[in-house]
C-alpha atoms as a PDB file:
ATOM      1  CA  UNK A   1      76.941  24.041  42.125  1.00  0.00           C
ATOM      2  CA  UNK A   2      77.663  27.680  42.507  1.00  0.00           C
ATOM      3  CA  UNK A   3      77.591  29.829  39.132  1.00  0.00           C
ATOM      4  CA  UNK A   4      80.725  30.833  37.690  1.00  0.00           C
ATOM      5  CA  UNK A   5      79.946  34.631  38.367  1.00  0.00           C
ATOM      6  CA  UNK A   6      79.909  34.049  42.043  1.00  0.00           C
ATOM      7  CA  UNK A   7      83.301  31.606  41.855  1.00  0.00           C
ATOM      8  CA  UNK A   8      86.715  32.890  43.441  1.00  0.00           C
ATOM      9  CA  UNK A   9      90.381  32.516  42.026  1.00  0.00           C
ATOM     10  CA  UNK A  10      92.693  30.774  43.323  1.00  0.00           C
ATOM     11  CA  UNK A  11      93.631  30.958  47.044  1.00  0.00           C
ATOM     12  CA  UNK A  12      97.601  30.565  45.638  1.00  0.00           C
ATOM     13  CA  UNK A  13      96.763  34.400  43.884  1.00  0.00           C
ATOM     14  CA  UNK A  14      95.534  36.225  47.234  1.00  0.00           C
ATOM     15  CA  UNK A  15      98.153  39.118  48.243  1.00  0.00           C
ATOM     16  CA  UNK A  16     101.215  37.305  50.279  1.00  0.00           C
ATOM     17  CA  UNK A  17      99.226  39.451  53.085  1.00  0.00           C
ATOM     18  CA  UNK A  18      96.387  37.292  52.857  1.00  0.00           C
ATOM     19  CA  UNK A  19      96.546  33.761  54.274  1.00  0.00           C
ATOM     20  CA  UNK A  20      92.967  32.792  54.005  1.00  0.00           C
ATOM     21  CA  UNK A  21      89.783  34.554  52.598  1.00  0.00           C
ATOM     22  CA  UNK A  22      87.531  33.963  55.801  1.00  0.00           C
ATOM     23  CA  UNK A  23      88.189  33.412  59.493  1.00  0.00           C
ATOM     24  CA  UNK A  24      85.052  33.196  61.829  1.00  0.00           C
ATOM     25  CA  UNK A  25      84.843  33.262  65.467  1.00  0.00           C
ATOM     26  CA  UNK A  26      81.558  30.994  66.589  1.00  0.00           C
ATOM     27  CA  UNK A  27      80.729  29.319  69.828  1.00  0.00           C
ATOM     28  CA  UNK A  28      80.767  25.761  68.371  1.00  0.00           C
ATOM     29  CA  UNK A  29      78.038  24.049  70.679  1.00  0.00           C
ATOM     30  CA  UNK A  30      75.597  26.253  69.169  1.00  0.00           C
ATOM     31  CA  UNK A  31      76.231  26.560  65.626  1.00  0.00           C
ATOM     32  CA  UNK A  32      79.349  23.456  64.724  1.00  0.00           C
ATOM     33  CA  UNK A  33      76.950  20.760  63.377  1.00  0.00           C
ATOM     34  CA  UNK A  34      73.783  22.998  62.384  1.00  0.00           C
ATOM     35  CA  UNK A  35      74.233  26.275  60.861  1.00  0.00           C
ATOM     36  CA  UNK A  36      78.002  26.743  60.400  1.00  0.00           C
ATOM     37  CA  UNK A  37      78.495  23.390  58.782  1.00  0.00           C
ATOM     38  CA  UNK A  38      75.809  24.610  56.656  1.00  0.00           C
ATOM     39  CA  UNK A  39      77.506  27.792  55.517  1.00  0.00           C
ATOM     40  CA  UNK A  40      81.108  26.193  55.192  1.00  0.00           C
ATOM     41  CA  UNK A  41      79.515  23.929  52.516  1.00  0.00           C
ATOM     42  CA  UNK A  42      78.755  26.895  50.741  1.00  0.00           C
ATOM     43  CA  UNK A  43      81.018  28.670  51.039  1.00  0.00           C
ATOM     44  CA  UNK A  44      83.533  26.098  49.566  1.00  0.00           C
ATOM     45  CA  UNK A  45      80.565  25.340  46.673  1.00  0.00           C
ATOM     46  CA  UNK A  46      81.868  29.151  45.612  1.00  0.00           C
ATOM     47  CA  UNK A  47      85.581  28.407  46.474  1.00  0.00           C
ATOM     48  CA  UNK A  48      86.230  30.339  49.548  1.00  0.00           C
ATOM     49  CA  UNK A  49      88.663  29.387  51.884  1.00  0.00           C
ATOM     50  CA  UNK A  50      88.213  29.721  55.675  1.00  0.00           C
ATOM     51  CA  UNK A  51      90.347  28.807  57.988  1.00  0.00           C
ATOM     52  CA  UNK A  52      88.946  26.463  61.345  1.00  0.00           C
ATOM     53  CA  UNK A  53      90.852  26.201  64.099  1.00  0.00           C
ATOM     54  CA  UNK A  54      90.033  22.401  65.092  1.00  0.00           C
ATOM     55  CA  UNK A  55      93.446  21.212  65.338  1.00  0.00           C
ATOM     56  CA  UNK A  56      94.515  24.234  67.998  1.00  0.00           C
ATOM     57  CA  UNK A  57      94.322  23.199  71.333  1.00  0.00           C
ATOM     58  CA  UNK A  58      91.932  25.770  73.297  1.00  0.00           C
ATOM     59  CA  UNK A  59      92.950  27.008  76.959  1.00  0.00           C
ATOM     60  CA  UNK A  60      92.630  30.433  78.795  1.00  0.00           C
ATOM     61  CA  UNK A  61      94.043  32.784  76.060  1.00  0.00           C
ATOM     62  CA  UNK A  62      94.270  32.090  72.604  1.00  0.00           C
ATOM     63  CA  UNK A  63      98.118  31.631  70.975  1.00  0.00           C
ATOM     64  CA  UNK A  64      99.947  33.446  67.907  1.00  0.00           C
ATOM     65  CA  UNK A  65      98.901  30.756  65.455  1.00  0.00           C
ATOM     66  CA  UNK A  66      95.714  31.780  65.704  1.00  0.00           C
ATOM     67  CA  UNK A  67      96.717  35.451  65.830  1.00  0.00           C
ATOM     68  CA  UNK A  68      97.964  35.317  62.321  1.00  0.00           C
ATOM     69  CA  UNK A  69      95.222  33.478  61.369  1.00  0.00           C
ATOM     70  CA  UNK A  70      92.962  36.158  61.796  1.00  0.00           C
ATOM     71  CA  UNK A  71      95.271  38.593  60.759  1.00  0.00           C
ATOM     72  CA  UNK A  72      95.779  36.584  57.988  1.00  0.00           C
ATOM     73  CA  UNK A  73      92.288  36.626  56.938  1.00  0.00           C
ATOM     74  CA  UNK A  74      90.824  38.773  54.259  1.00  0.00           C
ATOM     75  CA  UNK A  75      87.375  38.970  56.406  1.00  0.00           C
ATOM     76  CA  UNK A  76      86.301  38.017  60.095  1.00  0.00           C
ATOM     77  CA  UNK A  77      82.980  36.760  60.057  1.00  0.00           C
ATOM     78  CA  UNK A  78      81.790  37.012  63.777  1.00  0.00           C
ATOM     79  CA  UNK A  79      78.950  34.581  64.477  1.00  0.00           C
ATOM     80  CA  UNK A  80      77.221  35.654  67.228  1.00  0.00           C
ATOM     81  CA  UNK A  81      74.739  33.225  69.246  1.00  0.00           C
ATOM     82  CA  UNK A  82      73.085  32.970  72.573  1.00  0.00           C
ATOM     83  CA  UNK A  83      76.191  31.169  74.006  1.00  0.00           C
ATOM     84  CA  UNK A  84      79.104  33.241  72.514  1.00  0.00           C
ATOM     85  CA  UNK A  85      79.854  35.228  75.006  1.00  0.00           C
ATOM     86  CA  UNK A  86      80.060  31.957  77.230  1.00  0.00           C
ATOM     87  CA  UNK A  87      83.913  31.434  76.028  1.00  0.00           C
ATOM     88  CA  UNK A  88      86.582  33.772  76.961  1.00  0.00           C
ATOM     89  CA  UNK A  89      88.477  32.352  73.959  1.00  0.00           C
ATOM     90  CA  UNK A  90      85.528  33.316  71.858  1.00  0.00           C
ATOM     91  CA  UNK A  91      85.817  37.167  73.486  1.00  0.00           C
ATOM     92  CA  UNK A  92      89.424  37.512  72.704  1.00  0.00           C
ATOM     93  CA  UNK A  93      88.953  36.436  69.234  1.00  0.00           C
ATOM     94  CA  UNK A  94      86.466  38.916  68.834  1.00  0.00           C
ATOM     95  CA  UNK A  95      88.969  42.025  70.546  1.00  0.00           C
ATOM     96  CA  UNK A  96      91.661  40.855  67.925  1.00  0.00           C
ATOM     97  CA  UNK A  97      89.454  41.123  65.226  1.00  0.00           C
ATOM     98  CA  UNK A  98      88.432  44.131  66.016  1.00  0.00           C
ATOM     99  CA  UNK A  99      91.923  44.928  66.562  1.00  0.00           C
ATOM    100  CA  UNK A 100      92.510  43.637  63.034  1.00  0.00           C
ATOM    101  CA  UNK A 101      88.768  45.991  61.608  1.00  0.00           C
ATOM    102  CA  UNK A 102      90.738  49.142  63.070  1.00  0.00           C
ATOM    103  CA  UNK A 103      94.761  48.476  62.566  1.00  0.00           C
ATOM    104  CA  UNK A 104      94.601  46.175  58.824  1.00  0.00           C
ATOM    105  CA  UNK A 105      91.647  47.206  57.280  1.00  0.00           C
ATOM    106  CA  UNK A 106      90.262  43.957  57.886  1.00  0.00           C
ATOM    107  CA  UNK A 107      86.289  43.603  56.458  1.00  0.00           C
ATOM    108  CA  UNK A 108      84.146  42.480  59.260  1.00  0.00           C
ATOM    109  CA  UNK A 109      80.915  41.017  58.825  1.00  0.00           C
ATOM    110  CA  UNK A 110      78.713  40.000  61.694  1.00  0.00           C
ATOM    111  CA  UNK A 111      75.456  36.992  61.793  1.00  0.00           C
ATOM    112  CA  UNK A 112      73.366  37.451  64.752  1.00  0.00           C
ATOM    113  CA  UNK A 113      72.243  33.862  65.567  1.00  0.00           C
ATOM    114  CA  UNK A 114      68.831  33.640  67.192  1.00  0.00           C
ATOM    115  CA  UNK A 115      70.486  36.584  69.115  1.00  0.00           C
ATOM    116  CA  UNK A 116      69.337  39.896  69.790  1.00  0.00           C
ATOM    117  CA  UNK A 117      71.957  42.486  68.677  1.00  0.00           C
ATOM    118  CA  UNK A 118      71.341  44.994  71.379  1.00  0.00           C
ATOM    119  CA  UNK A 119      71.303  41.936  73.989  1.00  0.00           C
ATOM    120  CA  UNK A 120      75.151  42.265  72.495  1.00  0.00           C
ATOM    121  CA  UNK A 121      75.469  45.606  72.334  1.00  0.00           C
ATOM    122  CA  UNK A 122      74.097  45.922  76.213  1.00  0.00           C
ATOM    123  CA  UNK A 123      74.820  42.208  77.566  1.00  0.00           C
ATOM    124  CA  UNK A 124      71.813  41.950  78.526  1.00  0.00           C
ATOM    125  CA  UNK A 125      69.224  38.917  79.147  1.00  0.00           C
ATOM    126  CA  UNK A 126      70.693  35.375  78.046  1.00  0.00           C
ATOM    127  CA  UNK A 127      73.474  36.704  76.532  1.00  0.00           C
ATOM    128  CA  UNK A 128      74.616  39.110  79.429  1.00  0.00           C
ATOM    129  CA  UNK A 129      74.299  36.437  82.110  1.00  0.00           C
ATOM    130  CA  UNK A 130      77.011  34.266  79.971  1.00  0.00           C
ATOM    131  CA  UNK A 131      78.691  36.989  79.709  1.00  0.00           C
ATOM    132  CA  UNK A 132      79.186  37.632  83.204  1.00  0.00           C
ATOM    133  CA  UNK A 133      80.195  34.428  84.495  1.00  0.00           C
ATOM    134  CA  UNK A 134      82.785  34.498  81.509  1.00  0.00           C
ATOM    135  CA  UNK A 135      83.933  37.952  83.662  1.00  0.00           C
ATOM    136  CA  UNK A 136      83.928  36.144  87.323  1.00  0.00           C
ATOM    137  CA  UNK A 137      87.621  36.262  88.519  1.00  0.00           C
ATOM    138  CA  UNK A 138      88.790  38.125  85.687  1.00  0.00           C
ATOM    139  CA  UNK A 139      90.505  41.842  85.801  1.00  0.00           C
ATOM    140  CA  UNK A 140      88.293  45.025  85.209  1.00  0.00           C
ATOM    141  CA  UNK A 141      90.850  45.950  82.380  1.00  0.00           C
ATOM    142  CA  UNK A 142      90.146  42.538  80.725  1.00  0.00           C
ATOM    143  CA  UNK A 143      86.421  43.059  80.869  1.00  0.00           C
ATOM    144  CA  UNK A 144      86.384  46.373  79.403  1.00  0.00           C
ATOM    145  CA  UNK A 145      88.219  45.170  76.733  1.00  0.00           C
ATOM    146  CA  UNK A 146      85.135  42.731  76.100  1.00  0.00           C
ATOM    147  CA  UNK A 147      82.365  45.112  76.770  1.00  0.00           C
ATOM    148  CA  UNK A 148      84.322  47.776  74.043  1.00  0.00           C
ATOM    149  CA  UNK A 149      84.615  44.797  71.824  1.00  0.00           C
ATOM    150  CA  UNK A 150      80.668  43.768  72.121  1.00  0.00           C
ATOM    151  CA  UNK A 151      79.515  46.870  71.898  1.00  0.00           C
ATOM    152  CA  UNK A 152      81.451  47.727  69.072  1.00  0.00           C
ATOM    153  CA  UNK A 153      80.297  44.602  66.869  1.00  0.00           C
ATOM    154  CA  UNK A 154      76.914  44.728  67.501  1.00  0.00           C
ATOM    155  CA  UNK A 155      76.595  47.968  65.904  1.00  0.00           C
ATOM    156  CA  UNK A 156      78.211  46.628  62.414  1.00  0.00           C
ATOM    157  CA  UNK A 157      75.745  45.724  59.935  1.00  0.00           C
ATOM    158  CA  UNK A 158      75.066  42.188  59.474  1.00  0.00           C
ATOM    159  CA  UNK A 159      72.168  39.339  59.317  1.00  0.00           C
ATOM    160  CA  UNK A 160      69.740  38.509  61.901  1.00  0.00           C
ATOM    161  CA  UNK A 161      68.379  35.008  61.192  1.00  0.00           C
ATOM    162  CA  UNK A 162      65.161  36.408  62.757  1.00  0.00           C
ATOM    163  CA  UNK A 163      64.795  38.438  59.487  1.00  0.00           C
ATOM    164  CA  UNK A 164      64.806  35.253  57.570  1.00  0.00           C
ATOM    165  CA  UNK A 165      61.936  32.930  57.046  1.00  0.00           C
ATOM    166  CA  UNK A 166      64.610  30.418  55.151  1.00  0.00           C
ATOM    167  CA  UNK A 167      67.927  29.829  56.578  1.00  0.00           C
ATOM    168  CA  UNK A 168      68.594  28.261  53.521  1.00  0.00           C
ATOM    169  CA  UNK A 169      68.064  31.431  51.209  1.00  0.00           C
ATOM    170  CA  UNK A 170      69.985  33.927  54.338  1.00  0.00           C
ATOM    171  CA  UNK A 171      73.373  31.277  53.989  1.00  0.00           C
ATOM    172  CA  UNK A 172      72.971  31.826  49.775  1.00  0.00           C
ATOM    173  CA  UNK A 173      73.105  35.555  50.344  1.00  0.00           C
ATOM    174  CA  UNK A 174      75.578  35.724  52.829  1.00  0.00           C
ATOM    175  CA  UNK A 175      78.068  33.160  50.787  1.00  0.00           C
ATOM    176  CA  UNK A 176      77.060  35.452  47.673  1.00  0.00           C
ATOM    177  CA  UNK A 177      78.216  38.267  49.531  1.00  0.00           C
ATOM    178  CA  UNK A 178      81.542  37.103  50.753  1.00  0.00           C
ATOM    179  CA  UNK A 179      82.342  36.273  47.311  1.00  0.00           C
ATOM    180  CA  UNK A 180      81.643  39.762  46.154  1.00  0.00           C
ATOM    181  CA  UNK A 181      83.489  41.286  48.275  1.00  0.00           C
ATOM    182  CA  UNK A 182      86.712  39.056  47.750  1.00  0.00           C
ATOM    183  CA  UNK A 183      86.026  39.403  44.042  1.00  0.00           C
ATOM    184  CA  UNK A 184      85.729  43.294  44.397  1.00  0.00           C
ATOM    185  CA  UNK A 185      88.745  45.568  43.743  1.00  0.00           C
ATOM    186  CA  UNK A 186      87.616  48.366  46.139  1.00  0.00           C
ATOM    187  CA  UNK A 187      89.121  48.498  49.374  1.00  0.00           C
ATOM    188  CA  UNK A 188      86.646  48.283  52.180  1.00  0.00           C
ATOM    189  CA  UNK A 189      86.849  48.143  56.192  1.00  0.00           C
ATOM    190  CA  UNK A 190      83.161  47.614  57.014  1.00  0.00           C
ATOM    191  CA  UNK A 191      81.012  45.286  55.450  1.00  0.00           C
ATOM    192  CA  UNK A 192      78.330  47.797  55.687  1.00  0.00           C
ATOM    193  CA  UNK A 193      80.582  50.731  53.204  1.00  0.00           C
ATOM    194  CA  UNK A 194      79.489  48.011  50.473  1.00  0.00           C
ATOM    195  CA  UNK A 195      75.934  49.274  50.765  1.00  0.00           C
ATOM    196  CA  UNK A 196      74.291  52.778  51.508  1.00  0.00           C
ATOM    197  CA  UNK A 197      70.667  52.634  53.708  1.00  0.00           C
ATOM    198  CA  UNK A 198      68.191  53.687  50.683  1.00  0.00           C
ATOM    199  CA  UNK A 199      65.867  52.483  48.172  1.00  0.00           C
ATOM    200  CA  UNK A 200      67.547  49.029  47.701  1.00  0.00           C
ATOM    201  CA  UNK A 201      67.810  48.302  51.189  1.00  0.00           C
ATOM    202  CA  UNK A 202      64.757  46.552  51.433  1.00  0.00           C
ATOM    203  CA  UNK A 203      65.757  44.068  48.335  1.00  0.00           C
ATOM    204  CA  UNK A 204      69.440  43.353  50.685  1.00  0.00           C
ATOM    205  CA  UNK A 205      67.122  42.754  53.300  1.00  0.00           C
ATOM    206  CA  UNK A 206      69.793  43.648  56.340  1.00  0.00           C
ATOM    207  CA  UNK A 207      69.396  44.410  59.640  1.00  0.00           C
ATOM    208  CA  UNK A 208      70.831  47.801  61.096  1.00  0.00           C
ATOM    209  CA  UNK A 209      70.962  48.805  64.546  1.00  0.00           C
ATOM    210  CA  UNK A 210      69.848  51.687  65.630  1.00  0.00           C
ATOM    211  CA  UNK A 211      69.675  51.648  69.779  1.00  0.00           C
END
């Protein structure tokens, strides 16, 4: 059982702004029943609410409910994996919550899966050959859109599960974190404004990108 120190308020006394604490954009063959059913146990342990969108029908383009789901959201959580960029609906979650980073304030944390982040930043290897069949019969406006969007969240700080020797301990710290940063009165945009590169970085243990 989480500790009370790490345990939310109500959802009911969020700002009216606020519809949920979390929404997070995954590629569910690769992370549903292993590692993101592992972190949604947490993070209700601690009393965070996340919204999952298993009851919207998927197609081509995702629809307003979603929309204000994620603008709805307190923080995106974008869970990046070898197959992500497989899913055009997974792409165009990812430009509206970067819309959302940029227009709302919205706090945007990333989890690089087994991924490389500069595969993400570059599609390159794996990741860039999913990411260009994704872009096979699609406009050169669309893809841009994508490429700004990947580019842009692989350079925001985050966790690389290759950093961790227990995936265990990383979900703890990253359900830990969330909860700080919904209990915290100071307005952020970036997850990484919450902590300055320096003498406790090491005891965070995060990953920055510097390519």
């Amino acid at each position: 059982m989480a500790s009370s120190s790490f345990s939310l308020s109500p959802l009911s006394s969020l700002p009216p702004s606020w519809k949920h604490h979390v929404f997070p954009s995954f590629h569910g063959a690769d992370v549903r029943k292993s590692f993101l059913s592992h972190i949604l146990k947490e993070f209700r342990s601690k009393g965070i609410d996340t919204f999952i969108d298993d009851d919207i029908e998927r197609n081509k383009s995702i629809g307003p409910q979603l929309i204000d789901a994620i603008k709805g959201s307190k923080i995106g959580i974008i869970l990046l994996s070898k197959n992500y960029a497989s899913s055009s609906w997974c792409l165009n979650e990812l430009v509206e919550i970067m819309k959302c980073r940029t227009e709302l304030g919205q706090t945007v944390m990333t989890i690089f899966y087994e991924v490389d982040p500069a595969d993400v930043k570059k599609q390159r290897k794996d990741f860039g050959k999913s990411f260009r069949k994704t872009c096979k019969g699609k406009t050169s406006d669309e893809i841009e859109t994508w490429k700004k969007a990947l580019e842009g969240v692989a350079t925001i700080a985050g966790y690389h599960s290759n950093n961790w020797d227990n995936e265990a301990a990383m979900i703890e710290k990253i359900a830990t974190d969330v909860s700080n940063i919904l209990n915290s009165s100071t307005p952020t945009r970036d997850f990484e404004e919450l902590f300055v590169p320096g003498a406790h970085m090491e005891k965070w243990n995060y990953f920055f990108l510097n390519v």
